[in-house]
N, C-alpha and C. Protein backbone atom coordinates (compact mmCIF):
# COMPACT_ATOMS: atom_id res chain seq x y z
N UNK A 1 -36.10 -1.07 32.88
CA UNK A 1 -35.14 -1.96 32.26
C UNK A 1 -34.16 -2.47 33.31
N UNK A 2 -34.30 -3.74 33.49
CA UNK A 2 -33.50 -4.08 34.19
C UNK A 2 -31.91 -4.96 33.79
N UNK A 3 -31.02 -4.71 33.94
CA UNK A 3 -29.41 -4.91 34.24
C UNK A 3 -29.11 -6.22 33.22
N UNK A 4 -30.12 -7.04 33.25
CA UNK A 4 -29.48 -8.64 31.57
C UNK A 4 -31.00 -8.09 30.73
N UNK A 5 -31.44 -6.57 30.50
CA UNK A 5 -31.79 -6.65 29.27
C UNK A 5 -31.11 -5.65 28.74
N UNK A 6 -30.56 -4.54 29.51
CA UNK A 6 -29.43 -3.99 29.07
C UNK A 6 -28.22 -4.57 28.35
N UNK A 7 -27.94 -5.86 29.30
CA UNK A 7 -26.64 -6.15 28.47
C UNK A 7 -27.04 -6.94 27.44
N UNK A 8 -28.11 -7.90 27.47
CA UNK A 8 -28.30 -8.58 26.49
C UNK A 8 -28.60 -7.42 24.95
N UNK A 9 -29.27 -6.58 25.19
CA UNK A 9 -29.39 -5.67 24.20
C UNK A 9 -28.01 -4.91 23.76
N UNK A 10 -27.17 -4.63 24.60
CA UNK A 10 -25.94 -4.85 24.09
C UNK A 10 -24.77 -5.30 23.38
N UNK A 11 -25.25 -6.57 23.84
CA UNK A 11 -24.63 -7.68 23.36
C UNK A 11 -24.90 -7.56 22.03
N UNK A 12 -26.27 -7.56 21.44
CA UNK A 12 -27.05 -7.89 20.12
C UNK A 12 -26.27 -6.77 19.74
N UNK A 13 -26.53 -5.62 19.96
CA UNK A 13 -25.70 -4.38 18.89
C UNK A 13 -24.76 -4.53 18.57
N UNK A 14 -23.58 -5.17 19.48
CA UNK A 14 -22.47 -5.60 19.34
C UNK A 14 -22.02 -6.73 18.22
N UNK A 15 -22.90 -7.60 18.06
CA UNK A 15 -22.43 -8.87 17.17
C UNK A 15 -22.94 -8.08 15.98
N UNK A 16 -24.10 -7.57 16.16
CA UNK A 16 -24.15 -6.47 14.69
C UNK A 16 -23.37 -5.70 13.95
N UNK A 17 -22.52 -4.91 14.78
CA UNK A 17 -21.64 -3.96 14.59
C UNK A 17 -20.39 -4.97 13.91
N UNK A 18 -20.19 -5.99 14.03
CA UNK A 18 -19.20 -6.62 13.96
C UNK A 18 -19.34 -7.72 12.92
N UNK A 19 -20.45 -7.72 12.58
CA UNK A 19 -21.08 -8.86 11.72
C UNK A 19 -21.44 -7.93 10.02
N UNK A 20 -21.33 -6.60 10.36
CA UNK A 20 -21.93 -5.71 9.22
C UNK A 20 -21.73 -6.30 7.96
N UNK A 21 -21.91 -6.13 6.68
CA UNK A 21 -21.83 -7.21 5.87
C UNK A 21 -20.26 -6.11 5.33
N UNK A 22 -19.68 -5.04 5.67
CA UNK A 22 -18.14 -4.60 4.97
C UNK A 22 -17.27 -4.86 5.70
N UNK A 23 -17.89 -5.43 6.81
CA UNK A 23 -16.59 -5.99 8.34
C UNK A 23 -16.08 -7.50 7.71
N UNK A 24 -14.31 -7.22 7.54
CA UNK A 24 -13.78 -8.53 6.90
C UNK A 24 -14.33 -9.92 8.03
N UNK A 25 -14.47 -10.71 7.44
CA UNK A 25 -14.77 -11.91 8.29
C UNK A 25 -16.45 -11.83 8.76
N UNK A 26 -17.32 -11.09 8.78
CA UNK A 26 -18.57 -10.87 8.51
C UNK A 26 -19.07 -12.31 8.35
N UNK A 27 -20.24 -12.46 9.32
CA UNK A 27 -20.74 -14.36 8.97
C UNK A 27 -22.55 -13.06 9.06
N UNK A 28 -22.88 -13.63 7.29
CA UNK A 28 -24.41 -12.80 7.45
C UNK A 28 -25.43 -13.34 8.47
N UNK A 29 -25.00 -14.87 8.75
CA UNK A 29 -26.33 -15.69 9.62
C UNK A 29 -26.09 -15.04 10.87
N UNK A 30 -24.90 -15.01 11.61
CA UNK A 30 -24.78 -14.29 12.56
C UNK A 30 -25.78 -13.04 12.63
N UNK A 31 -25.47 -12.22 11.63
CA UNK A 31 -25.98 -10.94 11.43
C UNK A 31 -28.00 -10.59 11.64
N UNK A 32 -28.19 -11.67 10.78
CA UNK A 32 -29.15 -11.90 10.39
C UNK A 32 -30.38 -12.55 11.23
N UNK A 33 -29.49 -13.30 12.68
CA UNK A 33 -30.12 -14.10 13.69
C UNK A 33 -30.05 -12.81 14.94
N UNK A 34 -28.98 -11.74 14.88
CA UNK A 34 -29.08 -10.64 15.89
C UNK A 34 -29.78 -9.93 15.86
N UNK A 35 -30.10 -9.13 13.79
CA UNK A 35 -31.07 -8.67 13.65
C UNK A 35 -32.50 -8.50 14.31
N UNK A 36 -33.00 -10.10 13.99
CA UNK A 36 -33.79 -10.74 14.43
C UNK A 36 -34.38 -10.52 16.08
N UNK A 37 -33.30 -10.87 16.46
CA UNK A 37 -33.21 -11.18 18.09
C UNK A 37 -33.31 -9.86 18.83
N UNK A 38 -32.85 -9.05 18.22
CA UNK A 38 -32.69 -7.45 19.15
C UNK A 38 -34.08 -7.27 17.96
N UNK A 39 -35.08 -7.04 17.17
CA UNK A 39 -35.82 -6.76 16.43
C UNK A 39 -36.57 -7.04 17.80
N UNK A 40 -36.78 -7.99 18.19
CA UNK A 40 -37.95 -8.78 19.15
C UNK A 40 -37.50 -8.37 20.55
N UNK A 41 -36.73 -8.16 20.85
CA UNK A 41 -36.31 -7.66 21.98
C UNK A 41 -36.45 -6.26 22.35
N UNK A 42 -36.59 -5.33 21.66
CA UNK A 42 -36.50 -4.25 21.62
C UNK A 42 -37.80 -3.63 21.04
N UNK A 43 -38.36 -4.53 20.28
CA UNK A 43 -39.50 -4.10 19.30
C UNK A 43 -39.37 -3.06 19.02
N UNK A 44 -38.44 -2.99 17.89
CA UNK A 44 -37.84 -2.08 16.49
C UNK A 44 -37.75 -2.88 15.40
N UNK A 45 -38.63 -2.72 14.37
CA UNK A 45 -38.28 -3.33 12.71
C UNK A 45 -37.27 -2.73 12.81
N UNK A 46 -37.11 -4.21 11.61
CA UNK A 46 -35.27 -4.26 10.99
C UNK A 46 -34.94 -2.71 10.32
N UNK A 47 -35.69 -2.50 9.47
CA UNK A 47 -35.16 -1.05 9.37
C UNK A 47 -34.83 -0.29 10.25
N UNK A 48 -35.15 0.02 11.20
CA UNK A 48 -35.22 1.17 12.51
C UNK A 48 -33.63 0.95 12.95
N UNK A 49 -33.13 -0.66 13.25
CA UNK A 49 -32.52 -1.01 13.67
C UNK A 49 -30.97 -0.85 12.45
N UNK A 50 -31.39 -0.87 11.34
CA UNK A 50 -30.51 -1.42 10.18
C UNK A 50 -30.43 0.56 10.20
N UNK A 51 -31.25 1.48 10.44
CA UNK A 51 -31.04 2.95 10.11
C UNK A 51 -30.01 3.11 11.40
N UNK A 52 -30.19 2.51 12.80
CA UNK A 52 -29.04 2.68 13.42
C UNK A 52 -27.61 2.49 13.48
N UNK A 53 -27.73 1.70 12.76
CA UNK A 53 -26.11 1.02 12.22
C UNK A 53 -25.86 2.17 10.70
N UNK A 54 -26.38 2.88 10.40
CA UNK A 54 -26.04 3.34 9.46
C UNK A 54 -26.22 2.88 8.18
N UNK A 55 -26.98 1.68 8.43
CA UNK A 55 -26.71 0.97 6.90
C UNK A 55 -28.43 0.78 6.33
N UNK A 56 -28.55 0.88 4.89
CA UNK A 56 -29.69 1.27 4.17
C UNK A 56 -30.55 -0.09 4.33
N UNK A 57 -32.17 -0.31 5.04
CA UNK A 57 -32.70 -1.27 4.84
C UNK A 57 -32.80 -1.58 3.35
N UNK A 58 -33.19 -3.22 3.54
CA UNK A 58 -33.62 -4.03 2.11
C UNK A 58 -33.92 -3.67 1.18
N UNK A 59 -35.06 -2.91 1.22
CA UNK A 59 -36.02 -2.06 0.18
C UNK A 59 -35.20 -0.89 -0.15
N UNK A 60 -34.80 -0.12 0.32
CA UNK A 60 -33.87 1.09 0.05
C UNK A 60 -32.96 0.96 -0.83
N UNK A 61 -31.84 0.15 -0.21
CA UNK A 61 -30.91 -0.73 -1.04
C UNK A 61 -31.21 -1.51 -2.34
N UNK A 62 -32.54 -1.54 -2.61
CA UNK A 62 -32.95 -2.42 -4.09
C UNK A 62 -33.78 -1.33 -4.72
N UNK A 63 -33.69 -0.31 -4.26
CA UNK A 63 -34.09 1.01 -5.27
C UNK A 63 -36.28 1.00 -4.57
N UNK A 64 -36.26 0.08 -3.88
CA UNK A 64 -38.14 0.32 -4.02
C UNK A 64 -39.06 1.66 -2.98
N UNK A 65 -37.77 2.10 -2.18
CA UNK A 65 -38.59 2.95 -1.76
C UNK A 65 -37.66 4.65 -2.32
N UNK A 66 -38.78 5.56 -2.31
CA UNK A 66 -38.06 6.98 -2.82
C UNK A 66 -36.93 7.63 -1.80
């Protein structure tokens, strides 16, 4: 790993952390385009990524998985 994929992967956690959908001022597209972006960057599904932040993927959150 070299030194701008570190930070860029940084970066992404960061607008996440800050974008969470209970953080006042929260913009979801933001959220939703970092997701994305560190998803592909990192190659981690959104869950993996959404279990690091602490917060319950899609399916979880709508009752479909046990």
């Amino acid at each position: 790993m070299n030194r701008e994929f570190l930070q860029r992967r940084n970066a992404l956690w960061q607008r996440l952390r800050l974008n969470l959908p209970e953080e006042p001022g929260a913009d979801s597209q933001v959220f939703e385009t970092a997701l994305t972006e560190l998803s592909i960057l990192i190659q981690w599904d959104h869950s993996r990524i959404l279990a690091g932040l602490g917060q319950p993927d899609e399916a979880e959150a709508e009752g479909e998985r046990p």
